[in-house]
C-alpha atoms as a PDB file:
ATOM      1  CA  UNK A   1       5.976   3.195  10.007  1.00  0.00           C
ATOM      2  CA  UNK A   2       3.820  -0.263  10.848  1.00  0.00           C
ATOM      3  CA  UNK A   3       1.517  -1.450   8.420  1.00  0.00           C
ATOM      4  CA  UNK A   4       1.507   0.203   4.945  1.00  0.00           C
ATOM      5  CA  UNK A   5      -1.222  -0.395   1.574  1.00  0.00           C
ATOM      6  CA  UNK A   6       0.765  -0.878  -1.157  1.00  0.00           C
ATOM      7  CA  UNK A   7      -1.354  -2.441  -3.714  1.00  0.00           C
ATOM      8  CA  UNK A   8      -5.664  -2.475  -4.314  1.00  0.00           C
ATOM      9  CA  UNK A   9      -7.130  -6.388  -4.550  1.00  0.00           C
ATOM     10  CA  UNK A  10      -9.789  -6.457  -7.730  1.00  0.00           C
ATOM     11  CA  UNK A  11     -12.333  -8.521  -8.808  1.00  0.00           C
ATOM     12  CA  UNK A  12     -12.382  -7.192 -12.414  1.00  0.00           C
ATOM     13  CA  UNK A  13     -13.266  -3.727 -11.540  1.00  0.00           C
ATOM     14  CA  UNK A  14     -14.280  -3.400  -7.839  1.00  0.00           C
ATOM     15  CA  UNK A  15     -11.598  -3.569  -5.151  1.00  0.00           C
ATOM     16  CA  UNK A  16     -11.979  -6.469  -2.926  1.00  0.00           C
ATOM     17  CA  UNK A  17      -9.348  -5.837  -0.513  1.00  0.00           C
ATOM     18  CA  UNK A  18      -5.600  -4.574   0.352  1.00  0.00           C
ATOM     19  CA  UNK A  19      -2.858  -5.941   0.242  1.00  0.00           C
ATOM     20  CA  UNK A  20      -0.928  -4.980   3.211  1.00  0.00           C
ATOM     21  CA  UNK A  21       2.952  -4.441   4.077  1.00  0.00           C
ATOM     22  CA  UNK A  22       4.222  -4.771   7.354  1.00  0.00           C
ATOM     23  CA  UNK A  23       7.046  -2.352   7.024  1.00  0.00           C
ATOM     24  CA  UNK A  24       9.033  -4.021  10.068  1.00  0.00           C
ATOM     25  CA  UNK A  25       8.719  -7.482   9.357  1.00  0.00           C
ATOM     26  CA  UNK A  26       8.688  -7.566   5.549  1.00  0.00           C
ATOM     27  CA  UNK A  27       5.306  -9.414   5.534  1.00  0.00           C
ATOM     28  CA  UNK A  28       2.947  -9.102   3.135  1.00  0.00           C
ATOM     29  CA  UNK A  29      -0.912 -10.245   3.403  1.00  0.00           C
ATOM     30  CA  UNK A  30      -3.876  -9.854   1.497  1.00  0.00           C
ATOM     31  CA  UNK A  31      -6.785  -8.407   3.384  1.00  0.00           C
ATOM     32  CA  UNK A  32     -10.899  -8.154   2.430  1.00  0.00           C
ATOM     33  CA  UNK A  33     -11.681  -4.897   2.467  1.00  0.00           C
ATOM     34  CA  UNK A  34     -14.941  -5.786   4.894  1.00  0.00           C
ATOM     35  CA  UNK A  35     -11.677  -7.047   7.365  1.00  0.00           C
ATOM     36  CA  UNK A  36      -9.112  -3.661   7.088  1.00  0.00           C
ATOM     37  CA  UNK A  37     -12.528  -1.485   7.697  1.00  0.00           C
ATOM     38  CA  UNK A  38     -13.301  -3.361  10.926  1.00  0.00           C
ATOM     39  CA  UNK A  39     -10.023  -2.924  11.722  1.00  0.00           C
ATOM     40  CA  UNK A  40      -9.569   1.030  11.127  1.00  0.00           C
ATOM     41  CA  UNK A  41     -13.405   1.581  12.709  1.00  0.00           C
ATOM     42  CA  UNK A  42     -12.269  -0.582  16.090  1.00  0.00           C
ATOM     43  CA  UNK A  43      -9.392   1.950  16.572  1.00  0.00           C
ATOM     44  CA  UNK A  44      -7.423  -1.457  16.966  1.00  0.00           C
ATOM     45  CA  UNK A  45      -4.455  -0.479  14.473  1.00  0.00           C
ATOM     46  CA  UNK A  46      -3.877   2.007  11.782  1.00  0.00           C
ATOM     47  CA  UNK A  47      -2.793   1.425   8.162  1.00  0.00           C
ATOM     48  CA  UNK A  48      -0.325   4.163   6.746  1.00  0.00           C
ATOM     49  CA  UNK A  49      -1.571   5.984   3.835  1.00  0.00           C
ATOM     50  CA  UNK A  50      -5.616   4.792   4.665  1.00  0.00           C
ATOM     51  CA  UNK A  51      -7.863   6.357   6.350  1.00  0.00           C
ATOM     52  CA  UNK A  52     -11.855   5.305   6.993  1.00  0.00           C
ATOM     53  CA  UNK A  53     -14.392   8.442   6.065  1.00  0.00           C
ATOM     54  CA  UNK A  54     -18.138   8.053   6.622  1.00  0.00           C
ATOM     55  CA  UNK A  55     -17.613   4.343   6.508  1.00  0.00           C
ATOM     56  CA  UNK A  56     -15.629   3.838   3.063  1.00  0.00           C
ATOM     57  CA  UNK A  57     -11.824   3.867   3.064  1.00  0.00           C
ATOM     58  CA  UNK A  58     -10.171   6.185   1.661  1.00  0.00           C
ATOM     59  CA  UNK A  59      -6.450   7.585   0.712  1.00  0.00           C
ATOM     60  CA  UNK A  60      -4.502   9.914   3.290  1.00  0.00           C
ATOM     61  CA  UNK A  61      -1.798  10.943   1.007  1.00  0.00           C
ATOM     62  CA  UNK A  62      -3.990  10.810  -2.273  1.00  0.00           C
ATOM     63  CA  UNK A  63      -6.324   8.782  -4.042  1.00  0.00           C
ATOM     64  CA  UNK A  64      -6.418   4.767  -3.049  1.00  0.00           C
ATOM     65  CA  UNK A  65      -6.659   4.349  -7.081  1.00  0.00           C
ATOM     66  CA  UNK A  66      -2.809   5.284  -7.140  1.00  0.00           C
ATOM     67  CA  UNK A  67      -2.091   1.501  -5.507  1.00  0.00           C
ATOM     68  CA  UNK A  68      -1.309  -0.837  -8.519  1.00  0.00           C
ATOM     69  CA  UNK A  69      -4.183  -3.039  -8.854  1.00  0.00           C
ATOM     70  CA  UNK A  70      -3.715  -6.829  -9.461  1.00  0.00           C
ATOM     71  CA  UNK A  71      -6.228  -9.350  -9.900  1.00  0.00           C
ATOM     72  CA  UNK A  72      -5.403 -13.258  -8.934  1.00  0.00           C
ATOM     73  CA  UNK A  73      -1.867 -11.902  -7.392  1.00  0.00           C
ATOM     74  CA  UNK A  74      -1.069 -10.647 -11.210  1.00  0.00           C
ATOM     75  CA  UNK A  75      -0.599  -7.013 -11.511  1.00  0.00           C
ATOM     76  CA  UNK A  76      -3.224  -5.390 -14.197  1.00  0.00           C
ATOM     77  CA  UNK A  77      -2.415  -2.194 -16.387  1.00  0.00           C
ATOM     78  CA  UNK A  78       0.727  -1.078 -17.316  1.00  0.00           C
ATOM     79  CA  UNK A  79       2.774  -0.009 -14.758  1.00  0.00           C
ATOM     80  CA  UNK A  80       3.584  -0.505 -10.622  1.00  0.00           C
ATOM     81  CA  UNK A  81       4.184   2.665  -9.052  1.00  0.00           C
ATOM     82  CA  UNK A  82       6.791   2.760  -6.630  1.00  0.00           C
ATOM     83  CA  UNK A  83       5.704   3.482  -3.072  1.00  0.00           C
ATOM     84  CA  UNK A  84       8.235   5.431  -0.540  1.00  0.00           C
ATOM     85  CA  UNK A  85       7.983   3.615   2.818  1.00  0.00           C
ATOM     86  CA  UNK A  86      10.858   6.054   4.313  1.00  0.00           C
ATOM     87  CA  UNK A  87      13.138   8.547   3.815  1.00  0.00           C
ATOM     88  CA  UNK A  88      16.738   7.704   4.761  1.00  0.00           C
ATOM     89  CA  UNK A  89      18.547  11.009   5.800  1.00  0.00           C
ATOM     90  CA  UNK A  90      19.813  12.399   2.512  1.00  0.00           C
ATOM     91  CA  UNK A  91      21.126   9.754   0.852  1.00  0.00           C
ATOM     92  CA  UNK A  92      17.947   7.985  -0.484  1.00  0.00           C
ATOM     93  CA  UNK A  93      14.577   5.908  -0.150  1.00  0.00           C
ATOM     94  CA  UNK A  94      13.425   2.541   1.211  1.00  0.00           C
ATOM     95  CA  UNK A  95      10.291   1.662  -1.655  1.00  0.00           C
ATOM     96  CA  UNK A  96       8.691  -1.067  -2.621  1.00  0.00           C
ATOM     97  CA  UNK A  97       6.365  -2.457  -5.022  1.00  0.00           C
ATOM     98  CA  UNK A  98       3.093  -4.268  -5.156  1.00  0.00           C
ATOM     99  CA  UNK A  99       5.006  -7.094  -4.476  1.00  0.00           C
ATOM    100  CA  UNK A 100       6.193  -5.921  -0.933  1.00  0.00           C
ATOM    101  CA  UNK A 101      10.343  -6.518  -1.495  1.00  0.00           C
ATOM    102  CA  UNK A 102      11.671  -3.264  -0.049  1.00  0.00           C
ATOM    103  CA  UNK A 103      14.753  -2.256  -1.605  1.00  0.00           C
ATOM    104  CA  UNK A 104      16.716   1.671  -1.037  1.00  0.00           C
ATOM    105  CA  UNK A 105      17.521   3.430  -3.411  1.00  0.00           C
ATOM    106  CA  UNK A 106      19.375   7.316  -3.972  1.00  0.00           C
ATOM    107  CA  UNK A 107      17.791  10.261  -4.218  1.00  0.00           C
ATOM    108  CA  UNK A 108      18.857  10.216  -8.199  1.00  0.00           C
ATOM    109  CA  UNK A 109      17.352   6.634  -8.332  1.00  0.00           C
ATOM    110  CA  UNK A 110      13.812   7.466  -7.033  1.00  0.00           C
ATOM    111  CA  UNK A 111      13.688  11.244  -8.716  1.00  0.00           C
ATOM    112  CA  UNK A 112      14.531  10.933 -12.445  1.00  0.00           C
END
């Protein structure tokens, strides 16, 4: 893994950017979305999970409008999904939410 999208950045109802997990680090950073497409188009670095199509960005693994959204760093709607960043062997997960703090977890944790 390197970089990972783990939650969309909205102004009310359009998203505005990503925000962005480093998966080695830990770091988390908010990025315009005008900033992760030059980014993806340059070839420069890839983003797990995002992928650019005809110009617009797009999910790899499903629909971008599976991120939890927030709005002024505060999450909006009801839930925050919980995003797999790896598998470890058999014994369980590393996730995280749209906060970025990774935490494992077993299998019977993640799949009830």
């Amino acid at each position: 893994m390197g970089i990972l999208a783990i939650a969309n950045i909205i102004d009310g109802k359009n998203t505005i950017g990503l925000r962005l997990l480093d998966t080695i680090s830990g770091q988390i950073k908010d990025v315009p979305i005008a900033n992760v497409i030059g980014v993806l188009a340059s070839g420069k670095a890839t983003i797990d999970n995002v992928g650019l199509e005809n110009g617009k960005l797009v999910g790899t693994n499903g629909s971008l409008d599976r991120l939890p959204k927030i709005m002024n760093g505060v999450l909006v709607g009801i839930y925050s999904p919980v995003i797999i960043v790896n598998q470890i062997d058999d014994i369980g997960y590393t996730v995280t939410g749209y906060k970025g703090t990774m935490v494992k977890l077993k299998n019977e944790d993640v799949l009830k």
